[in-house]
C-alpha atoms as a PDB file:
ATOM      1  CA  UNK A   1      30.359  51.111 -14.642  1.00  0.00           C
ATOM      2  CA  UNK A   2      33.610  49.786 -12.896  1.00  0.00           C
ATOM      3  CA  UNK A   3      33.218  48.894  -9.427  1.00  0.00           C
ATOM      4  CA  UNK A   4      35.256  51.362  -6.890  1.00  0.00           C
ATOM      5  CA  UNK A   5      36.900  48.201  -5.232  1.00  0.00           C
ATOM      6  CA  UNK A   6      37.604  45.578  -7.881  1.00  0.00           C
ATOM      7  CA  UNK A   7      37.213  47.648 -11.383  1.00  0.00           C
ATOM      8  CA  UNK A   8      35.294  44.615 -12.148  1.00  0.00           C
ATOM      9  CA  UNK A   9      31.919  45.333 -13.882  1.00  0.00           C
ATOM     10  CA  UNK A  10      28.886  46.533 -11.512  1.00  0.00           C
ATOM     11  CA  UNK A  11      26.350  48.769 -11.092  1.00  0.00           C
ATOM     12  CA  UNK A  12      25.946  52.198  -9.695  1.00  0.00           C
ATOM     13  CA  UNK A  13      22.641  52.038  -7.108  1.00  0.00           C
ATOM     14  CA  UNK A  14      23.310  56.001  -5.797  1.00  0.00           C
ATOM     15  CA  UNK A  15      20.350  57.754  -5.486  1.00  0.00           C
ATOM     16  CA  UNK A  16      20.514  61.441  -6.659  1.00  0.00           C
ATOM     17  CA  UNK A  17      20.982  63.158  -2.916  1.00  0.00           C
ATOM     18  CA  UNK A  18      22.897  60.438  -1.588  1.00  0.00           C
ATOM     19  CA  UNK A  19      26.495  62.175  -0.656  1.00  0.00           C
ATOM     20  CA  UNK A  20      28.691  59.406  -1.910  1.00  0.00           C
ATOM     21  CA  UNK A  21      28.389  56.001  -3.875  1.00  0.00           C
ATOM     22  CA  UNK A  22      26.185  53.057  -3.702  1.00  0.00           C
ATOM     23  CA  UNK A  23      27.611  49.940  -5.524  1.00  0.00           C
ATOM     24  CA  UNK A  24      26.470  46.370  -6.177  1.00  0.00           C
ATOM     25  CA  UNK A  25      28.999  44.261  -7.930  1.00  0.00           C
ATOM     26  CA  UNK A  26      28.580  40.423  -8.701  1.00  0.00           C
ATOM     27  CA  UNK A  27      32.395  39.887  -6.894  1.00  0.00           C
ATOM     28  CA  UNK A  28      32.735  42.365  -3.932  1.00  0.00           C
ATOM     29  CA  UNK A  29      28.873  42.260  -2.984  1.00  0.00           C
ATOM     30  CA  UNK A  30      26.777  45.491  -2.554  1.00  0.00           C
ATOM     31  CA  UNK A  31      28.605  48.376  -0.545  1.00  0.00           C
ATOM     32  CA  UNK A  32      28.623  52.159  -0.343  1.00  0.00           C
ATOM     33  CA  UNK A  33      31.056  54.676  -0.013  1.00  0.00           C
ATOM     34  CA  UNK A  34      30.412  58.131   2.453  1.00  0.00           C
ATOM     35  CA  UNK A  35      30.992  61.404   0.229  1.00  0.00           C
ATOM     36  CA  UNK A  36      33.631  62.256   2.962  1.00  0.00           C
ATOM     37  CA  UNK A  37      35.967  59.280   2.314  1.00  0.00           C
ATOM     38  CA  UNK A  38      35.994  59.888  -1.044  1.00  0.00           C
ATOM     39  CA  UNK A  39      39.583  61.765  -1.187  1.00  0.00           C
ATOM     40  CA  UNK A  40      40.938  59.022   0.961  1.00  0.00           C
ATOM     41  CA  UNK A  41      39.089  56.310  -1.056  1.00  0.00           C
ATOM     42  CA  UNK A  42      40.111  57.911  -4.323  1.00  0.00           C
ATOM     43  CA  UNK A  43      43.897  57.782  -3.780  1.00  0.00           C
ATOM     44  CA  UNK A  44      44.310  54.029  -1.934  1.00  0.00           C
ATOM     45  CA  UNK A  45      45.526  51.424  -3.599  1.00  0.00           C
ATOM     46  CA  UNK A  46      43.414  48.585  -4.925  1.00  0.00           C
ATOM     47  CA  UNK A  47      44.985  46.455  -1.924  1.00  0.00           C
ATOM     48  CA  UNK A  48      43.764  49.392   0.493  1.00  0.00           C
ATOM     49  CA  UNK A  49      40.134  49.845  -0.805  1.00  0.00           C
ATOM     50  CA  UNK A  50      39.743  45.750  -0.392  1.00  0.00           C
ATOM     51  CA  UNK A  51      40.940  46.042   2.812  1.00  0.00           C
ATOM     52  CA  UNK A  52      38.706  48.619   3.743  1.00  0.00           C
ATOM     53  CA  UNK A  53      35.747  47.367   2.533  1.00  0.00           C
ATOM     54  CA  UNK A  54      36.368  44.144   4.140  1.00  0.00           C
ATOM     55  CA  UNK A  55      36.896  46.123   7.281  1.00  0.00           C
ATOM     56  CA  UNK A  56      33.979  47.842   6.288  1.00  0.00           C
ATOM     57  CA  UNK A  57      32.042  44.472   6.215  1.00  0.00           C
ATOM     58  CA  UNK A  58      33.124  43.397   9.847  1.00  0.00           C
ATOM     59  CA  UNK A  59      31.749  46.633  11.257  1.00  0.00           C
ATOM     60  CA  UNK A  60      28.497  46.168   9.090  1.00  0.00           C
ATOM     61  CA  UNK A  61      25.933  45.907  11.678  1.00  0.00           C
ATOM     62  CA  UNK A  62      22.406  45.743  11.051  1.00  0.00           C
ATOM     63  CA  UNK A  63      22.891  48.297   8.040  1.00  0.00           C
ATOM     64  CA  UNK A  64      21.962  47.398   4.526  1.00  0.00           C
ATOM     65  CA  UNK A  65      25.315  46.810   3.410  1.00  0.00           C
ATOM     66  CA  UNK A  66      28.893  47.432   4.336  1.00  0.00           C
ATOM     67  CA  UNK A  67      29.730  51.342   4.445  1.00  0.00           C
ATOM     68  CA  UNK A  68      33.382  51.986   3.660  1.00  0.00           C
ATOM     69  CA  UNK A  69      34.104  55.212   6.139  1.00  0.00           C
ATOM     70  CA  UNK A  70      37.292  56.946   6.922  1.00  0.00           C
ATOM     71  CA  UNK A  71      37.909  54.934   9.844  1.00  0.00           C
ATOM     72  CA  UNK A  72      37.823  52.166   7.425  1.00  0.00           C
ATOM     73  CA  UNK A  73      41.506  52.888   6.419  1.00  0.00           C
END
């Protein structure tokens, strides 16, 4: 698959009832996106979706890997 961010190549980790997309791509690192950002997500720019999933990043935590939310944009 494409990744969401880069639409380099990568690999789609969602699990079945997962209500959004996990992604692991070799450039932009593993990240997911919440089923509720999706509308958002889906009409940013490529510029936009970097910078919210390097937002995402800086608001990471202790979580598994960055989570690109709404207040991400």
């Amino acid at each position: 698959m494409q990744c969401l961010v880069c639409a380099g190549e990568a690999k789609d980790l969602t699990l079945p009832d997962f209500d959004g997309h996990v992604i692991a791509c070799p450039h932009c690192g593993k990240y997911e996106i919440l089923g509720a950002t999706w509308d958002i997500f889906e009409n940013a720019s490529q510029a936009e979706r970097e910078a919210a999933l390097g937002k995402a990043a800086l608001l990471q935590g202790f979580s598994r890997w960055p989570t690109i939310k709404t207040i991400n944009f």
